[in-house]
C-alpha atoms as a PDB file:
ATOM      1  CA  UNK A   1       0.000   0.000   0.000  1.00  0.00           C
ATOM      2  CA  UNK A   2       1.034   3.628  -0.699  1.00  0.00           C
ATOM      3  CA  UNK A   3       1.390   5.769   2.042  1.00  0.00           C
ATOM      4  CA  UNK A   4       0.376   9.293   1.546  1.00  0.00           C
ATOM      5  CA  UNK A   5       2.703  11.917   0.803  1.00  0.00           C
ATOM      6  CA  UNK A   6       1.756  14.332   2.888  1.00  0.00           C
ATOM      7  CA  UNK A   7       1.090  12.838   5.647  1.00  0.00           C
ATOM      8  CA  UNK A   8       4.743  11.152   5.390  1.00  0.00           C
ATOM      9  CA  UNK A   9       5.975  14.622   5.489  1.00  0.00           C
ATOM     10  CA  UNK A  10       3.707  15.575   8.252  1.00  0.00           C
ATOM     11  CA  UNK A  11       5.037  12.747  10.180  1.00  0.00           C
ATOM     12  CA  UNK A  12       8.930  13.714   9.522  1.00  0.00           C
ATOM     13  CA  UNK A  13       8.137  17.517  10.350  1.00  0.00           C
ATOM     14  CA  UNK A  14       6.448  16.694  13.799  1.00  0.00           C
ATOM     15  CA  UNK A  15       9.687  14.718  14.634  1.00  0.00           C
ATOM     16  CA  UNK A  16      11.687  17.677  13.977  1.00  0.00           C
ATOM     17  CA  UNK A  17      10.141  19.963  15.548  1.00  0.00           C
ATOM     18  CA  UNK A  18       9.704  17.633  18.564  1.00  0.00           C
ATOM     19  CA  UNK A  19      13.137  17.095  18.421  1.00  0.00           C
ATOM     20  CA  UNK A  20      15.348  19.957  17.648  1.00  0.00           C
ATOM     21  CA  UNK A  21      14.141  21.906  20.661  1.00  0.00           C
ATOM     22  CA  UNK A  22      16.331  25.037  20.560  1.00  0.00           C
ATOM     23  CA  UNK A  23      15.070  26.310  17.272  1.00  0.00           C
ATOM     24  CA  UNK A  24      14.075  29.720  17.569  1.00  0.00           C
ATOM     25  CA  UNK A  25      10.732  31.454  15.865  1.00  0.00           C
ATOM     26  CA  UNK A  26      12.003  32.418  12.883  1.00  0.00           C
ATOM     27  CA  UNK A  27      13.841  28.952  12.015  1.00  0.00           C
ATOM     28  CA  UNK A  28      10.535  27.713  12.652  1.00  0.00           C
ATOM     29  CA  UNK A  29       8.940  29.284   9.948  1.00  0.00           C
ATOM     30  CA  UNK A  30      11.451  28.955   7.246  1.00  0.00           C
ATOM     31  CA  UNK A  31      11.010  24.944   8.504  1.00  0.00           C
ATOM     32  CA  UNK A  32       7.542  25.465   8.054  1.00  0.00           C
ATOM     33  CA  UNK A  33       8.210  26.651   4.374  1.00  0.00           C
ATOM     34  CA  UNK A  34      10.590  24.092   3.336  1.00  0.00           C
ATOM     35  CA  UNK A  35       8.215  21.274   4.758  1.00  0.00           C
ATOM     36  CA  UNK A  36       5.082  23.165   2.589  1.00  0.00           C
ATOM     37  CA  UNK A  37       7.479  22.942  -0.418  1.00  0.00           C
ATOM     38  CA  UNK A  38       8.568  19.762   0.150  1.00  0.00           C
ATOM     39  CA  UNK A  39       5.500  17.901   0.310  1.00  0.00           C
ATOM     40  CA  UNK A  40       3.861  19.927  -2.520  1.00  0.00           C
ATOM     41  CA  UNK A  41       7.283  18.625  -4.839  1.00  0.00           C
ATOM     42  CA  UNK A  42       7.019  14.829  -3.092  1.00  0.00           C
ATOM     43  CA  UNK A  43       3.342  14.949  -4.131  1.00  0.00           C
ATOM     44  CA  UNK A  44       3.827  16.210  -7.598  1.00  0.00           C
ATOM     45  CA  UNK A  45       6.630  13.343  -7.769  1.00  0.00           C
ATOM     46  CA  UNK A  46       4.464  10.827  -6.998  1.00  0.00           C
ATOM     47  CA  UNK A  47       1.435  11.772  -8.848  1.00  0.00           C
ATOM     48  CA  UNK A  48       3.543  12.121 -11.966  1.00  0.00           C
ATOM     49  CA  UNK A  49       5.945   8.892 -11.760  1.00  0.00           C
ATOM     50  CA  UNK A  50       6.471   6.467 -14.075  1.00  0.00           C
ATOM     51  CA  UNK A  51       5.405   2.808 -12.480  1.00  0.00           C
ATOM     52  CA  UNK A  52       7.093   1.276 -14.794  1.00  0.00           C
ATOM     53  CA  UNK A  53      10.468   3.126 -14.201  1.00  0.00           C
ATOM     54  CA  UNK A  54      10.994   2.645 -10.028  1.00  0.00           C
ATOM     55  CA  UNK A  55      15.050   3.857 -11.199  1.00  0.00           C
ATOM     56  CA  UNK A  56      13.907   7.667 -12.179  1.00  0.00           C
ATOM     57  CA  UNK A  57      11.344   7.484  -9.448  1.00  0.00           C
ATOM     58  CA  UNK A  58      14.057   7.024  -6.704  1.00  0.00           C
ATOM     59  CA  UNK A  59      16.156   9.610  -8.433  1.00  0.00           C
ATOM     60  CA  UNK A  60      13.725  12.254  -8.363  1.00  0.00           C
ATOM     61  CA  UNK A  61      13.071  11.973  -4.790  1.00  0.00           C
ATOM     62  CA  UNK A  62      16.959  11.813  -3.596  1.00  0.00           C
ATOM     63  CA  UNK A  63      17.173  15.454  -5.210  1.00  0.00           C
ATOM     64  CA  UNK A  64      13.783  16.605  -3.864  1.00  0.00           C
ATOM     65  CA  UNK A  65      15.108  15.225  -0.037  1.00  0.00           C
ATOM     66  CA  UNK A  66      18.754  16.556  -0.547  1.00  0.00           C
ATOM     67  CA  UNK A  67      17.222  20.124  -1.830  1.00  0.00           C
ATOM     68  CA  UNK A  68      15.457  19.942   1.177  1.00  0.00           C
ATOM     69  CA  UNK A  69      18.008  18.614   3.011  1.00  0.00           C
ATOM     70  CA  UNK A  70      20.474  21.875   2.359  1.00  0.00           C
ATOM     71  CA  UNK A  71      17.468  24.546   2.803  1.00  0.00           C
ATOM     72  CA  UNK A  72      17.363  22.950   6.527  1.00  0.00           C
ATOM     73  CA  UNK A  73      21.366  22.977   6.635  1.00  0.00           C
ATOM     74  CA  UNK A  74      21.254  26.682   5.838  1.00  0.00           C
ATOM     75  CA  UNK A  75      19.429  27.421   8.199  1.00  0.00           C
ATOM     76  CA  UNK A  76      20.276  25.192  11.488  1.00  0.00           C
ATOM     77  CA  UNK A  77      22.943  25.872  13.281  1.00  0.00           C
ATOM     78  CA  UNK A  78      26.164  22.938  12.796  1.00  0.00           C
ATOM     79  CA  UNK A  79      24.553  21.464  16.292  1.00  0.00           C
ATOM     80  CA  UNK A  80      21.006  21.608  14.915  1.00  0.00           C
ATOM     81  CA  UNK A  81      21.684  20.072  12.070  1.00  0.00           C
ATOM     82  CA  UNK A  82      23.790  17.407  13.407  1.00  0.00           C
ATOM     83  CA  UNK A  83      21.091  16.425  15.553  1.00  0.00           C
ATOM     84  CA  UNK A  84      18.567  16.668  12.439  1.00  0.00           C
ATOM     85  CA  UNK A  85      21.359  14.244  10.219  1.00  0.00           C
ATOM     86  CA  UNK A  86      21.160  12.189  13.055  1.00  0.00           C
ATOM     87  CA  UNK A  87      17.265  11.788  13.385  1.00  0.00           C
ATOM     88  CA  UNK A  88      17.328  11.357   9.595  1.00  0.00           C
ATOM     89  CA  UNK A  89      19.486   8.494  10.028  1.00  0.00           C
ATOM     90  CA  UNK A  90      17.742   6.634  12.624  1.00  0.00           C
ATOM     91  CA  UNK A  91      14.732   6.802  11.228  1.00  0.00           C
ATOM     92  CA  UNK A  92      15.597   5.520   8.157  1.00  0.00           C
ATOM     93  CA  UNK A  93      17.511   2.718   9.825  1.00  0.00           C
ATOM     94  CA  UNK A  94      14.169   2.254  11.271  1.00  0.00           C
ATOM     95  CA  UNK A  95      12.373   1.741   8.035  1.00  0.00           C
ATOM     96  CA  UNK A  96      14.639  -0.577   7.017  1.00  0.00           C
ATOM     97  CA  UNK A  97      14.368  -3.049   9.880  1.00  0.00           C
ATOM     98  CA  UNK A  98      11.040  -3.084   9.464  1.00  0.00           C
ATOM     99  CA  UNK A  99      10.835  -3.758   5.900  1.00  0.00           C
ATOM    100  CA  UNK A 100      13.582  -6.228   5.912  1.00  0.00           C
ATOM    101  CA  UNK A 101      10.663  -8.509   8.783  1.00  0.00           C
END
């Protein structure tokens, strides 16, 4: 089943807010921006993919996460976005344990 695009960014932008505590207001709403334009480009993505070509599909989506990926690191301090990396990682390590069940 595929999961929603929007709500998989909802999910990821809840963490990081949850977790990077000392952002300030302003980083807050440039984070709220890049997570807007971010799922609106993840969306489009999706809606427009070729099934029968998974290859540009998962190339598409690496530059839409590492564009979003440097907005954030512009932003963030080296700490904050240390601890975001981190996050990232772990939760994708996550994902992968539970497909590989």
């Amino acid at each position: 089943m595929r999961r929603d695009p929007a709500q998989m960014v909802a999910v990821e932008k809840k963490l990081v807010f949850d977790s990077l505590t000392t952002l300030n207001e302003n980083q807050k709403l440039i984070i709220e921006q890049i997570y807007k334009d971010y799922a609106q480009a993840f969306t489009a993505a999706r809606a427009d993919a070729d099934p029968n070509n998974r290859e540009a599909m998962i190339t598409k989506m690496r530059i839409i996460r590492d564009n979003k990926n440097e907005s954030l690191k512009a932003i963030l301090t080296e700490v904050q976005y240390s601890q975001y990396d981190g996050i990232m990682k772990a939760r994708r390590q996550g994902r992968r344990r539970t497909n590989d069940k």
